[in-house]
Protein backbone atom coordinates (compact mmCIF):
# COMPACT_ATOMS: atom_id res chain seq x y z
CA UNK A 1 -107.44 -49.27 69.07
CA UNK A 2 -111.06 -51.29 69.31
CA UNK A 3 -112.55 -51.24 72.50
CA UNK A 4 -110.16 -48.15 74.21
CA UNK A 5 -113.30 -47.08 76.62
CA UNK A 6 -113.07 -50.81 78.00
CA UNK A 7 -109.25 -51.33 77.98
CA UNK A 8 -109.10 -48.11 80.17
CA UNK A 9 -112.49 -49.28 82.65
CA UNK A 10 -110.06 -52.28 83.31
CA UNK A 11 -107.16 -50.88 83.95
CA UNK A 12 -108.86 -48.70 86.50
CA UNK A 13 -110.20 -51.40 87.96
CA UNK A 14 -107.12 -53.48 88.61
CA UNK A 15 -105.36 -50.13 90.00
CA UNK A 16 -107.91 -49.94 92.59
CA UNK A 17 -107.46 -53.56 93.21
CA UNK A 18 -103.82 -53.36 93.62
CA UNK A 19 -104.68 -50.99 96.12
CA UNK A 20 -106.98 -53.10 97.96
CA UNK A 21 -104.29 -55.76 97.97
CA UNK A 22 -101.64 -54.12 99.74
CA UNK A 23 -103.95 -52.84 102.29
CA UNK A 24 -104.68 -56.35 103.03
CA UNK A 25 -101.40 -57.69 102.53
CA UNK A 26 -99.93 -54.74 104.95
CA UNK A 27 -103.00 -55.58 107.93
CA UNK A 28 -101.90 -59.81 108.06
CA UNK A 29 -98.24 -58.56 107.84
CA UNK A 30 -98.88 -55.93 111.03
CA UNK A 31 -95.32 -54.42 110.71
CA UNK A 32 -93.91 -53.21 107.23
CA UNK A 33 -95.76 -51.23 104.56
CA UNK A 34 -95.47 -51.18 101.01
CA UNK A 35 -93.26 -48.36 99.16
CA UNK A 36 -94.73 -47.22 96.24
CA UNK A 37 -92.62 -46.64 92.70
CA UNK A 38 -94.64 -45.15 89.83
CA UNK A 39 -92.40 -45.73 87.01
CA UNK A 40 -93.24 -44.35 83.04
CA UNK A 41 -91.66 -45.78 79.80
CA UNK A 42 -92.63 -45.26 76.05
CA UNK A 43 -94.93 -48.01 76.31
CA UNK A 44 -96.62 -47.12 79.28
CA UNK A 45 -97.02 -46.33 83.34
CA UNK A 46 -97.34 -48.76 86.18
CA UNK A 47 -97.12 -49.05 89.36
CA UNK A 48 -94.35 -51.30 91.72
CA UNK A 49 -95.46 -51.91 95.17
CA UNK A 50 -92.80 -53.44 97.28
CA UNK A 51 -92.68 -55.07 100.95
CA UNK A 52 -89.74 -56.05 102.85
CA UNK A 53 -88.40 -56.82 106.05
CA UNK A 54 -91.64 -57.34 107.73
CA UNK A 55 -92.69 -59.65 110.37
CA UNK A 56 -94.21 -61.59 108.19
CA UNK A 57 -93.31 -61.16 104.94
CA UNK A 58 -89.54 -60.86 103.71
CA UNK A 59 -90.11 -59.70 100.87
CA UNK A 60 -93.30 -59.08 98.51
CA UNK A 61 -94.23 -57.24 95.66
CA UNK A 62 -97.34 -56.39 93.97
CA UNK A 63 -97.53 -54.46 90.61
CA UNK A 64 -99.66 -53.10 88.36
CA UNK A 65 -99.32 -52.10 84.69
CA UNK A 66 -100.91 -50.52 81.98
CA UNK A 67 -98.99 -50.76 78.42
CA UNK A 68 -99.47 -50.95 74.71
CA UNK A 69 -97.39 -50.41 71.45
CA UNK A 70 -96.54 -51.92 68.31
CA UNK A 71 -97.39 -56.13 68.07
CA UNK A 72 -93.58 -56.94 67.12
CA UNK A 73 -93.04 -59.89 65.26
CA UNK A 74 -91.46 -61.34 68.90
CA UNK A 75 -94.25 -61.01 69.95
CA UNK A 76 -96.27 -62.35 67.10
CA UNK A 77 -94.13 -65.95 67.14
CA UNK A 78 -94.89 -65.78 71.17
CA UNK A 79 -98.49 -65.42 71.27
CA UNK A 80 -99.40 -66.84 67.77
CA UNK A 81 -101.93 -63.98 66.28
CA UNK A 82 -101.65 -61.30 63.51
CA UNK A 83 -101.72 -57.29 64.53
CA UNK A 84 -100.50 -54.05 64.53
CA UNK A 85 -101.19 -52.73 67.85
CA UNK A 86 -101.33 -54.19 71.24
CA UNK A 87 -102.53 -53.07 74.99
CA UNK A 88 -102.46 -54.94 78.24
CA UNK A 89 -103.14 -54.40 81.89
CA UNK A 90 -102.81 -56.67 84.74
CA UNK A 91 -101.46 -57.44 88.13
CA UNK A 92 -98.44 -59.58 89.33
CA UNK A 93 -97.50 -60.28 92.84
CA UNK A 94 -95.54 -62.53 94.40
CA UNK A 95 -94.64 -62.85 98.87
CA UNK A 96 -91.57 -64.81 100.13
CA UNK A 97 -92.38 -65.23 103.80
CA UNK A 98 -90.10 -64.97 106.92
CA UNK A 99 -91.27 -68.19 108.33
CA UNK A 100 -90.30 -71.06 106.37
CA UNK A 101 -94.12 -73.07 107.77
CA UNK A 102 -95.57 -69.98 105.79
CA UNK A 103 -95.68 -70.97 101.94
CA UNK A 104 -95.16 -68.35 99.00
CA UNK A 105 -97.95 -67.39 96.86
CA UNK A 106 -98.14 -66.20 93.42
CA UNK A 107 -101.46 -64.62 91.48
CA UNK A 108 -101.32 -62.71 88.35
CA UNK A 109 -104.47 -61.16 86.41
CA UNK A 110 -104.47 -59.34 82.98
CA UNK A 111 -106.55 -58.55 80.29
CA UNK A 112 -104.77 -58.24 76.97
CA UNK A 113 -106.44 -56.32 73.76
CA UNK A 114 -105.26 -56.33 69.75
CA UNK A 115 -106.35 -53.93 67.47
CA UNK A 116 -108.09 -56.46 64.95
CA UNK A 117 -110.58 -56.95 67.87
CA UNK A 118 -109.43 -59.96 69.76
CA UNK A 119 -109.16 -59.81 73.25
CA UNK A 120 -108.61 -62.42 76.41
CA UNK A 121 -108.23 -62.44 79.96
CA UNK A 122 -105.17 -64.77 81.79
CA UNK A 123 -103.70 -65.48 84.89
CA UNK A 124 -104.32 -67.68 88.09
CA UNK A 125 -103.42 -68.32 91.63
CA UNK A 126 -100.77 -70.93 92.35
CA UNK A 127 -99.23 -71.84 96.29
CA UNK A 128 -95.81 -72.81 96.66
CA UNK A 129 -95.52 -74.18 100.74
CA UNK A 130 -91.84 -75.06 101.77
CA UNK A 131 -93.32 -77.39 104.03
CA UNK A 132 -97.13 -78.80 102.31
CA UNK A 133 -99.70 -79.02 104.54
CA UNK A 134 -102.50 -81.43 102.97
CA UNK A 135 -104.73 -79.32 105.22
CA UNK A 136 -104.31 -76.17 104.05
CA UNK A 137 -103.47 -77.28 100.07
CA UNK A 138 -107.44 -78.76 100.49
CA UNK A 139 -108.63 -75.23 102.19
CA UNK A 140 -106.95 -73.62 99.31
CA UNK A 141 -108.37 -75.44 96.66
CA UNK A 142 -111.39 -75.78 98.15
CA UNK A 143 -111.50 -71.93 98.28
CA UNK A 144 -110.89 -71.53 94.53
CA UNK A 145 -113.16 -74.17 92.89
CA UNK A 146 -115.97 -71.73 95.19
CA UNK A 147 -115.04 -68.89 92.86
CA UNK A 148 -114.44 -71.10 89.76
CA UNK A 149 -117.46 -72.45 89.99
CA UNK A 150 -119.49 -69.07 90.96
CA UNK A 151 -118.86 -68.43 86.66
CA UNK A 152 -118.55 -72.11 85.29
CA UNK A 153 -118.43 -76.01 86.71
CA UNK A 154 -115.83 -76.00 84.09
CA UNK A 155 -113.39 -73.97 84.81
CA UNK A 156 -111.67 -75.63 88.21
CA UNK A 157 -111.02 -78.79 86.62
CA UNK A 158 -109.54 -77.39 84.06
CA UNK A 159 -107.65 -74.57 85.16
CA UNK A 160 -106.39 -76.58 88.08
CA UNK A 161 -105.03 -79.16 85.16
CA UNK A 162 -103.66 -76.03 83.55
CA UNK A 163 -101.45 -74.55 86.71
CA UNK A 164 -100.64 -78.17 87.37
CA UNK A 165 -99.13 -78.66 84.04
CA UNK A 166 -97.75 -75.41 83.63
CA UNK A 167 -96.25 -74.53 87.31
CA UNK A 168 -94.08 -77.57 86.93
CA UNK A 169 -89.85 -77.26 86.87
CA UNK A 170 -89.15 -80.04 83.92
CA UNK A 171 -85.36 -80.50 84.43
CA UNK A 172 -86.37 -81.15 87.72
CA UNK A 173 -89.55 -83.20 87.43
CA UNK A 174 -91.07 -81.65 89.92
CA UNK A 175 -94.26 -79.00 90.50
CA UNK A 176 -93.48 -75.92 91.58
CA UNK A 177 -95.94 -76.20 94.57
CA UNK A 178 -99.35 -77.42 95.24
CA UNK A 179 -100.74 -75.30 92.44
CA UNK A 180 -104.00 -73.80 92.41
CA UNK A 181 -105.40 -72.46 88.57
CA UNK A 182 -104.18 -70.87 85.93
CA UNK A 183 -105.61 -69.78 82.91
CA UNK A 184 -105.18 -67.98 79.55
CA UNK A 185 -106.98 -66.83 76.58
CA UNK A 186 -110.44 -66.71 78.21
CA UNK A 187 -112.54 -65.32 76.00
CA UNK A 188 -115.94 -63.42 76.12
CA UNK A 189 -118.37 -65.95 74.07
CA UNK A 190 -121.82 -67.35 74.43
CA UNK A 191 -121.51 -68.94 77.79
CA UNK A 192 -119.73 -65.92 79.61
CA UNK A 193 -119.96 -62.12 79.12
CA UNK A 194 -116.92 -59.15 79.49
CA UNK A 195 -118.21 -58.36 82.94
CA UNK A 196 -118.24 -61.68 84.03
CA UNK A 197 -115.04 -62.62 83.49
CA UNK A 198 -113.76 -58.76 84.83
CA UNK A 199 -115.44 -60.19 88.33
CA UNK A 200 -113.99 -63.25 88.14
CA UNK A 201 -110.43 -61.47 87.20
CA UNK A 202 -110.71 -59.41 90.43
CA UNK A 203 -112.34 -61.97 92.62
CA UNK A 204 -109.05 -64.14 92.00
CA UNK A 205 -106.92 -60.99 93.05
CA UNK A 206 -109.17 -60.39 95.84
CA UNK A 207 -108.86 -64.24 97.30
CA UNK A 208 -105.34 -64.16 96.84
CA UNK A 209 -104.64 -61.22 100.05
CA UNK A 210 -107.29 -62.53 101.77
CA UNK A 211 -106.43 -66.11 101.55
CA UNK A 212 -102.54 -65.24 102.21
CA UNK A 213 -103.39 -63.16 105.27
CA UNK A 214 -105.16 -66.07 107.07
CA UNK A 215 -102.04 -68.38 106.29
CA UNK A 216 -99.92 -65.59 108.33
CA UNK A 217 -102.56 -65.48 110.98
CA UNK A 218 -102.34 -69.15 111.47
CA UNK A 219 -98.55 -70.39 110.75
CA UNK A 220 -96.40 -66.93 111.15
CA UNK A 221 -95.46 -67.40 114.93
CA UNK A 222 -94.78 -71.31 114.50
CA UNK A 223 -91.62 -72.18 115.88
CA UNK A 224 -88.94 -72.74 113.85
CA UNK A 225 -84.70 -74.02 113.22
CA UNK A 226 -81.83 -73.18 111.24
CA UNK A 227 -82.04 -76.17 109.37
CA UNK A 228 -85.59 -75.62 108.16
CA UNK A 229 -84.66 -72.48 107.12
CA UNK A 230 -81.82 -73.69 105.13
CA UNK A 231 -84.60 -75.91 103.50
CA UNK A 232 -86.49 -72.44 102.92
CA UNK A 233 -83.95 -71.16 101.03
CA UNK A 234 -83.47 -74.49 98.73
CA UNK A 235 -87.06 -74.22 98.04
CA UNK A 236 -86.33 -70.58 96.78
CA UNK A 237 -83.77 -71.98 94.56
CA UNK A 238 -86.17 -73.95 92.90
CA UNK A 239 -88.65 -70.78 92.97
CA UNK A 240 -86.14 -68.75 90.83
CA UNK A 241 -85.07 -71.33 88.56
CA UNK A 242 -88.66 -71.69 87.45
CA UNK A 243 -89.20 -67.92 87.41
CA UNK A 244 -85.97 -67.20 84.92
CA UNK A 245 -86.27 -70.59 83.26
CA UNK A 246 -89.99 -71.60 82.39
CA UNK A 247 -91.95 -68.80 82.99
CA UNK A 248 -93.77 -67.08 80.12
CA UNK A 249 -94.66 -64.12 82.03
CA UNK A 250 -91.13 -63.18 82.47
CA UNK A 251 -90.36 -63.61 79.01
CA UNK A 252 -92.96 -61.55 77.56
CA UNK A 253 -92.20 -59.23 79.97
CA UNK A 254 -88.58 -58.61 78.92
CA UNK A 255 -89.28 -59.08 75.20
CA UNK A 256 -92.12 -56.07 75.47
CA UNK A 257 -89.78 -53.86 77.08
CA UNK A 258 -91.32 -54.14 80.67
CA UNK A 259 -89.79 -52.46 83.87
CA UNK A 260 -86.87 -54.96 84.37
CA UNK A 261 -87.29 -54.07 88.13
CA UNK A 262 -90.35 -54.83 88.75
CA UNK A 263 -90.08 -58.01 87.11
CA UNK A 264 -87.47 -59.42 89.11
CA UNK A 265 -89.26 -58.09 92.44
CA UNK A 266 -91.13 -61.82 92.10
CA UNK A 267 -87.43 -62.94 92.75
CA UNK A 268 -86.44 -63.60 96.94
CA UNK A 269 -84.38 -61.80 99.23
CA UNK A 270 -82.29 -64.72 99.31
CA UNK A 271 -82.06 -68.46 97.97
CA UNK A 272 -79.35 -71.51 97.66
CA UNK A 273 -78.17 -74.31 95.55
CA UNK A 274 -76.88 -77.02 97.00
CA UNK A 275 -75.00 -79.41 95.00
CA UNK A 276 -76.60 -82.96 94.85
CA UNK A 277 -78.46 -82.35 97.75
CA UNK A 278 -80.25 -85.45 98.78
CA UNK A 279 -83.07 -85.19 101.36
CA UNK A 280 -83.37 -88.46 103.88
CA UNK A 281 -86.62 -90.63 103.66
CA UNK A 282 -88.77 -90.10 106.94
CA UNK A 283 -88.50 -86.24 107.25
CA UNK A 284 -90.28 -83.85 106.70
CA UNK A 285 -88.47 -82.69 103.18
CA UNK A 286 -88.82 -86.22 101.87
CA UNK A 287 -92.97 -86.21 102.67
CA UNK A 288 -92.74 -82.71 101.15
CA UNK A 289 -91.02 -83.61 97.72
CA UNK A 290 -93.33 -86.65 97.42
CA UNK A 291 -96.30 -84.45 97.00
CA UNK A 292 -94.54 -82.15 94.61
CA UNK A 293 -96.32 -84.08 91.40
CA UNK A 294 -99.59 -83.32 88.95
CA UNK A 295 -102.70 -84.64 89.49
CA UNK A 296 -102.93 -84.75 92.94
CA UNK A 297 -106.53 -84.39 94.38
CA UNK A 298 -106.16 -81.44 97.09
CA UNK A 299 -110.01 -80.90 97.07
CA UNK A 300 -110.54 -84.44 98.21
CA UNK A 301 -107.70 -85.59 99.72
């Protein structure tokens, strides 16, 4: 395998970052901690933190693997290029809140590596609120165009057009959330170096604890009813439907034999489908499924 000295160098460097995630993650919730599951298959080790039951946070996970093995042809028709060998590292992680004010949040960072030399980084930061806050959807965008454009002007337009278009739930013609970025195949070339695009990798992990953390701080003790936590779990439904449905992440991660459980630990506690459920005009729901479209401005709104 080309480049094994680097693929390693990564992969240490997202393990310590997982690290640094949960410690954050653990400090904003102030109650649960994360238990640790080192699991091993043929095609490589990882690492499945999970948090549940917290004050905070209901249930969370964030997990870190390091695999490689034959390119099947799966996996050739998926991704669209010509090899042998393949090895990938990266970090997932997902947190359902308690409080239904208290949005979910998503980030996932790899770096993926083929033996005929080729190799790209992916992943991205999306926010899916129950309830959207224009406030905090601009703070959050705001925040990542400042690390977008820290490496290129370019990159926030277009990987906010990219989560935008691809966090979207097309049999229900809706986004997932607010978005955020997400991007794939990023290259090293002429314009950006390896270590470049490792910081920007791990400053998108980073930003994604610390930005979650000061939602807790802020929303976590809001008041609350049973019927907005009904609307909580609806939202869910729509959370796992676009998980098991449309995501690509998922996919690739069954069809390359991942660890099925850590996979699903993006999946909530808890979630409901309600049939024809229409939402009145006026509420809160209704001003929330409005903004649930592409294109939306959050920087300058």
């Amino acid at each position: 395998m080309k480049n094994k000295g680097r693929i390693e160098e990564i992969a240490h460097i997202y393990s310590g970052l997982q690290k640094e995630m949960c410690q954050t993650l653990e400090q904003a919730d102030g109650e649960a901690v994360f238990e640790e599951n080192k699991w091993e298959k043929n095609i490589g080790s990882g690492k499945t933190c999970v948090i549940r039951k917290g004050a905070a946070i209901e249930k969370g996970g964030v997990n870190f693997s390091f695999v490689g093995g034959d390119f099947t042809p799966q996996m050739e028709s998926l991704l669209g290029e010509k090899a042998n060998h393949y090895a990938a590292t990266g970090i997932s992680s997902i947190m359902h809140p308690v409080n239904p004010y208290v949005p979910i949040i998503h980030t996932n960072v790899r770096y993926f590596a083929l033996d005929n030399g080729t190799e790209w980084f992916g992943g991205g930061i999306d926010l899916t609120p129950h309830y959207i806050d224009i406030r905090e959807a601009g703070n959050f965008h705001r925040e990542l165009k400042s690390i977008c454009d820290k490496y290129s002007f370019d990159f926030y337009p277009h990987f906010k057009k990219w989560a935008d278009d691809y966090f979207f739930i097309p049999h229900r013609n809706e986004t997932r959330g607010i978005g955020g970025i997400f991007f794939d195949r990023l290259k090293p070339d002429a314009k950006i170096n390896i270590e470049q695009l490792i910081a920007f990798s791990t400053d998108v992990g980073s930003a994604y604890a610390n930005l979650y953390a000061q939602i807790v701080k802020e929303k976590n003790l809001k008041e609350y009813t049973s019927r907005q936590k009904e609307w909580q779990e609806l939202r869910r439904g729509r959370y796992v439907e676009f998980n098991l449905v449309c995501d690509r992440g998922t996919k690739f991660g069954f069809e390359s034999n991942g660890n099925t459980e850590a996979i699903l630990v993006s999946l909530p506690a808890s979630a409901a489908w309600e049939y024809n459920h229409e939402v009145k005009q006026g509420t809160p729901e209704y001003d929330t499924l409005k903004l649930l479209r592409k294109d939306i401005d959050w920087v300058n709104l």
